[in-house]
C-alpha atoms as a PDB file:
ATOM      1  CA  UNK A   1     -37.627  -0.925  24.524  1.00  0.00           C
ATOM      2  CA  UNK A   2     -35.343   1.768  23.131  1.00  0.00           C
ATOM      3  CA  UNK A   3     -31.629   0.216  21.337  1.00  0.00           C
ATOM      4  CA  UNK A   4     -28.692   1.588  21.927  1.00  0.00           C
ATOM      5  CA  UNK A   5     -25.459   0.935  21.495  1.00  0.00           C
ATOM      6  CA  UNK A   6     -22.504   0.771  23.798  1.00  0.00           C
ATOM      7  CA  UNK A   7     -19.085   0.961  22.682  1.00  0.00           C
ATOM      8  CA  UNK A   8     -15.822  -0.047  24.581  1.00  0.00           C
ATOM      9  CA  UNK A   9     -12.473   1.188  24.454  1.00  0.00           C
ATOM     10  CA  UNK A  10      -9.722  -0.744  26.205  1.00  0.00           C
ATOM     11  CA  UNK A  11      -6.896   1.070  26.630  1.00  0.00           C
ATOM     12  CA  UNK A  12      -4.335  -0.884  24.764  1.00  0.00           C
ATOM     13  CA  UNK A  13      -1.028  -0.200  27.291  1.00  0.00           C
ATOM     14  CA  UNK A  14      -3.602  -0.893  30.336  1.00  0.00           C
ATOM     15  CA  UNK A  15      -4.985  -3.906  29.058  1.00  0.00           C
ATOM     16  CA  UNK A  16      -1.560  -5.368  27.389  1.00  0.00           C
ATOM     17  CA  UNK A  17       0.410  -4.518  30.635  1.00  0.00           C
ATOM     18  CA  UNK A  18      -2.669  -5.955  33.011  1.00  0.00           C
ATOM     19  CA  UNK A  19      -4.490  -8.995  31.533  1.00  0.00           C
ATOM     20  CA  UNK A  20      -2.371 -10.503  28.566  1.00  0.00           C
ATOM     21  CA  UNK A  21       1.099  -9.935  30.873  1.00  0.00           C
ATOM     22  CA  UNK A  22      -0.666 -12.010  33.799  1.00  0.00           C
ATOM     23  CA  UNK A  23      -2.565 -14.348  30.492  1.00  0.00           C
ATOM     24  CA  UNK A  24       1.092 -15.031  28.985  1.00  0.00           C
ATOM     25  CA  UNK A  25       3.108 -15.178  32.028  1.00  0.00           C
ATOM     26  CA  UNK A  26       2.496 -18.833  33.279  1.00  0.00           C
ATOM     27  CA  UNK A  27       2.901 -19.870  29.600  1.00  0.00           C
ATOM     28  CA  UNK A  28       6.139 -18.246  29.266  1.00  0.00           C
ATOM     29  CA  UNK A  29       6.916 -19.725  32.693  1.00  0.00           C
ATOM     30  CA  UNK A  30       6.532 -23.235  31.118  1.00  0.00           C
ATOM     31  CA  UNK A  31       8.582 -22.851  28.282  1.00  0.00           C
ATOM     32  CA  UNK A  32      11.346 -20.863  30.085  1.00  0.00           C
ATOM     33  CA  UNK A  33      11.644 -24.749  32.364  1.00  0.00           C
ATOM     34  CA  UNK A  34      11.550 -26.683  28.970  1.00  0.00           C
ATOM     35  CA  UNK A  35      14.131 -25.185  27.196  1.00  0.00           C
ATOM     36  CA  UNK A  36      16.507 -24.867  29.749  1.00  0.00           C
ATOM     37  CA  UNK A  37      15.907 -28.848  30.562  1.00  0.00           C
ATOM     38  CA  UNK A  38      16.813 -29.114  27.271  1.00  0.00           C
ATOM     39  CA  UNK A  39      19.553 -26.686  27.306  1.00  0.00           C
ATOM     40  CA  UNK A  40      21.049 -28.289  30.230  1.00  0.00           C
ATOM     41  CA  UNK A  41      22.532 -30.954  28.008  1.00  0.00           C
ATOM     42  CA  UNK A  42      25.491 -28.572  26.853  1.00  0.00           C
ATOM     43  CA  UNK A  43      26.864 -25.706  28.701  1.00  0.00           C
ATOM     44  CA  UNK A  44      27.395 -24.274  24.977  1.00  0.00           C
ATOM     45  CA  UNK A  45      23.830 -23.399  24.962  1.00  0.00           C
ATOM     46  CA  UNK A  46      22.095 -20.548  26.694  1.00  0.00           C
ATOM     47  CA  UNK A  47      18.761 -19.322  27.854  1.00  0.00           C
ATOM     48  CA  UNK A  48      17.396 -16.431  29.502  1.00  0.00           C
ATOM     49  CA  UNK A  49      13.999 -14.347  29.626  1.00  0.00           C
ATOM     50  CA  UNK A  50      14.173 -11.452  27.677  1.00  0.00           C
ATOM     51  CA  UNK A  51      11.087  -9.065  29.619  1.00  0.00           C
ATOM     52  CA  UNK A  52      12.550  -5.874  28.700  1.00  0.00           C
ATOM     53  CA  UNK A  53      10.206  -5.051  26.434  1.00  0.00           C
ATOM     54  CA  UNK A  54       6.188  -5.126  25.640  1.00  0.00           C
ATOM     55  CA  UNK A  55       6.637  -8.721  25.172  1.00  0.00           C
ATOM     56  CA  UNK A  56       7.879 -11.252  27.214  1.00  0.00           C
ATOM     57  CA  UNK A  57      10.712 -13.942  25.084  1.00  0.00           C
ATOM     58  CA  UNK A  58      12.374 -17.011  26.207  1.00  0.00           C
ATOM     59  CA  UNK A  59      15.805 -17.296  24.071  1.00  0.00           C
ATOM     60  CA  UNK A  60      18.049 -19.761  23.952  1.00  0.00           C
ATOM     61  CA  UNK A  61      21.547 -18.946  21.759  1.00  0.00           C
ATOM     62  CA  UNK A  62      23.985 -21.203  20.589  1.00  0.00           C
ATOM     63  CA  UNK A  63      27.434 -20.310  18.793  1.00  0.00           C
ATOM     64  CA  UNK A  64      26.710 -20.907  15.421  1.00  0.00           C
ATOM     65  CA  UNK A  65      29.411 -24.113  14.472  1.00  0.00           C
ATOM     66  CA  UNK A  66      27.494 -25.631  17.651  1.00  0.00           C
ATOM     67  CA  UNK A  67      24.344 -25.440  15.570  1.00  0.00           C
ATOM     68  CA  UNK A  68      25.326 -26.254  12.348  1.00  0.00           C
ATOM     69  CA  UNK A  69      26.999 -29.359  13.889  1.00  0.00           C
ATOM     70  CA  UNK A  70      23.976 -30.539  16.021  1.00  0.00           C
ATOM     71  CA  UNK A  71      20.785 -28.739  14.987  1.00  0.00           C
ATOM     72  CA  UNK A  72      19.906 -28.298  18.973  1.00  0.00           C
ATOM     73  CA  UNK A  73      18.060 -25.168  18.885  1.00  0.00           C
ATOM     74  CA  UNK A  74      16.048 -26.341  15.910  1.00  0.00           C
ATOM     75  CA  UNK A  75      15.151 -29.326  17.649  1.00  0.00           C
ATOM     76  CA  UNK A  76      14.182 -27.808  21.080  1.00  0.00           C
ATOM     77  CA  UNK A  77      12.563 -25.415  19.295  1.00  0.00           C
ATOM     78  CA  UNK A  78      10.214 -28.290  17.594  1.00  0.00           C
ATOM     79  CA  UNK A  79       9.580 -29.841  21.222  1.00  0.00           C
ATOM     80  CA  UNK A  80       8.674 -27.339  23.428  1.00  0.00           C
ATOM     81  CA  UNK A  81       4.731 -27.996  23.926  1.00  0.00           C
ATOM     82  CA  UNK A  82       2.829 -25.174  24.937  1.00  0.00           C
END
């Protein structure tokens, strides 16, 4: 039996806009819910979904005396579970 060797190329904007978009989105989908839950606690704090780009980002901002005083972005941050 003869060997040969096959090589695949995945076309990187193919693949990252077909599979890891429709991978990633029910993750991103989770933690968009979680933070705002959390978020909902203070109107000071705000979340949206930042798809604009190659990657998908949930962000949540804060003014800054907000955080310093309470830490809440730090500490959603550490309990969003993925």
């Amino acid at each position: 039996m003869a060997r040969s060797k096959v090589k695949v190329v995945l076309d990187h904007t193919n693949f990252s806009g077909e599979v890891l978009k429709r991978a990633v989105k029910p993750v991103m989908d989770d933690v968009q819910e979680q933070v705002e839950g959390m978020a909902a606690v203070d109107p000071a704090i705000k979340v949206y979904r930042n798809e604009d780009t190659d990657r998908t980002n949930v962000v949540a901002t804060a003014p800054a005396a907000f955080e310093q005083a309470h830490g809440a972005l730090s500490q959603m941050l550490g309990m969003v579970v993925v």
